[in-house]
Protein backbone atom coordinates (compact mmCIF):
# COMPACT_ATOMS: atom_id res chain seq x y z
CA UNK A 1 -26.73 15.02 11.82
CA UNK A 2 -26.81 15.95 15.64
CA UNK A 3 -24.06 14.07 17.23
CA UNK A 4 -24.58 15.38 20.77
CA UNK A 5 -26.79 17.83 22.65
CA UNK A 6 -24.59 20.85 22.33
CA UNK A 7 -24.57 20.51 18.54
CA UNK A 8 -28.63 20.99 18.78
CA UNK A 9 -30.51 24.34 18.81
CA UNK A 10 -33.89 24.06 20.58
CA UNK A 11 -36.59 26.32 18.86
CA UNK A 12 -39.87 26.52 21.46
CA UNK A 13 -43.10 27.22 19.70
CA UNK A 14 -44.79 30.54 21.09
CA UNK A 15 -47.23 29.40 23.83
CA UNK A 16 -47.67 29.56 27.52
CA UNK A 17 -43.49 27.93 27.46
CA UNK A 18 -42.44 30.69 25.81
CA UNK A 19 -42.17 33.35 28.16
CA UNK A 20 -40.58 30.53 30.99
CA UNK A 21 -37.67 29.74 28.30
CA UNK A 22 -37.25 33.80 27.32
CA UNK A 23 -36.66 35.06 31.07
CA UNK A 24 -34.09 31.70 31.63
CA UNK A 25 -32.54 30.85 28.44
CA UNK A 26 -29.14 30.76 29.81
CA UNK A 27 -30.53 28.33 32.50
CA UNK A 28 -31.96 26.10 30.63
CA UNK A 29 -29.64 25.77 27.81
CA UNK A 30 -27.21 25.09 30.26
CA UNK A 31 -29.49 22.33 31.60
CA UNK A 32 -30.15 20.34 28.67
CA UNK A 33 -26.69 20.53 27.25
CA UNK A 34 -27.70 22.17 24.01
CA UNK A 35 -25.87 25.15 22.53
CA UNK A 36 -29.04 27.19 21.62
CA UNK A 37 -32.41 28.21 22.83
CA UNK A 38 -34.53 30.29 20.69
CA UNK A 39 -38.83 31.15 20.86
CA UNK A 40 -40.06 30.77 16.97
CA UNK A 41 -42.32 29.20 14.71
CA UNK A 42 -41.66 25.40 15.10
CA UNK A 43 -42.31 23.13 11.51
CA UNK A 44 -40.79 20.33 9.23
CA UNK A 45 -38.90 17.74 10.39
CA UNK A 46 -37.63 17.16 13.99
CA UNK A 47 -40.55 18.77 15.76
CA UNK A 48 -41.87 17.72 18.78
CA UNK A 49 -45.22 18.38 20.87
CA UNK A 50 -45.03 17.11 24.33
CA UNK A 51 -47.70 14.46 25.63
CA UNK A 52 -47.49 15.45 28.98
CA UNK A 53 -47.60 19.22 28.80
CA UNK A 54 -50.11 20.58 26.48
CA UNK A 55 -48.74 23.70 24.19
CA UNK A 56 -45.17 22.81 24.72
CA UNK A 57 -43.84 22.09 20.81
CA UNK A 58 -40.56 22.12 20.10
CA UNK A 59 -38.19 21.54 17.03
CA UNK A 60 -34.51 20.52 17.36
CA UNK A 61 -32.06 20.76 14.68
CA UNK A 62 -28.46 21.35 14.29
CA UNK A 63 -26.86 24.49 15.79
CA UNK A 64 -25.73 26.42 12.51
CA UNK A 65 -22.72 28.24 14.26
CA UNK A 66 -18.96 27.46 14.47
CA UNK A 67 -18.09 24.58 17.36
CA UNK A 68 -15.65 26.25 20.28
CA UNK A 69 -12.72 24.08 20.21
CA UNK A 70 -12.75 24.46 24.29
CA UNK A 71 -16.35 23.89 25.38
CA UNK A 72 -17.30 22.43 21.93
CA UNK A 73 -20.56 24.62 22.55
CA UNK A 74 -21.91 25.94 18.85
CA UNK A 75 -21.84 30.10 19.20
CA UNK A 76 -22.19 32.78 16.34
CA UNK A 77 -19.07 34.78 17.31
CA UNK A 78 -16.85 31.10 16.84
CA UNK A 79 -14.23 32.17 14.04
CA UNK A 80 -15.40 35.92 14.58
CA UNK A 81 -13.04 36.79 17.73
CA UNK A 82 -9.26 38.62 16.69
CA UNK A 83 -6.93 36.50 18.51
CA UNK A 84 -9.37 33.46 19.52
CA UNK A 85 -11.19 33.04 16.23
CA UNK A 86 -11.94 29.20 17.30
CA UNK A 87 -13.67 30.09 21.38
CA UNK A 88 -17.04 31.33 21.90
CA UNK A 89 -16.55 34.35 24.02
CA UNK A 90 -16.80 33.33 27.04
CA UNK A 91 -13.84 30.68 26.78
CA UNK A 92 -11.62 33.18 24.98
CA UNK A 93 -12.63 35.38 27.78
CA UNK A 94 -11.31 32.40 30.29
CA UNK A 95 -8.10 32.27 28.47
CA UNK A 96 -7.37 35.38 28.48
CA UNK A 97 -7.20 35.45 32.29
């Protein structure tokens, strides 16, 4: 179902992670190579609770947004943008220029 990172979106259960992956989502998404952070309720299937830090649970499942045909990063404005409707903004933005 998740063929590579950037077709995941990370969901971090509310804790004493959550505030670390609020103030640097960009950061860390870029990091890890996944299209999405978010802070939610984590449950079902693909959740994860980390040995090694205590209170870090996560669930990963696949990013439900169009795939940019130029960074192949999932976004919610893919198929949105007038004249680039298959970039995320910030590659139509780069093509523009």
């Amino acid at each position: 179902m998740i063929g590579s990172g950037q077709d995941a979106l990370v969901t971090i259960a509310p804790g004493p992670f959550a505030d670390l992956f609020e103030t640097s989502t960009r950061e860390i998404r870029d990091a890890l190579i996944v299209s999405g952070i978010a802070v939610g309720e984590v449950t079902g299937p693909g959740v994860y609770e980390s040995a090694a830090y205590p209170g870090l649970k996560v669930a990963v499942q696949k990013a439900p947004w169009g795939k940019c045909e130029r960074c192949w990063n999932h976004a919610p404005e893919v198929g949105t943008l007038a004249g680039s409707p298959e970039l995320c903004p910030r590659c139509a933005a780069a093509v523009r220029k």
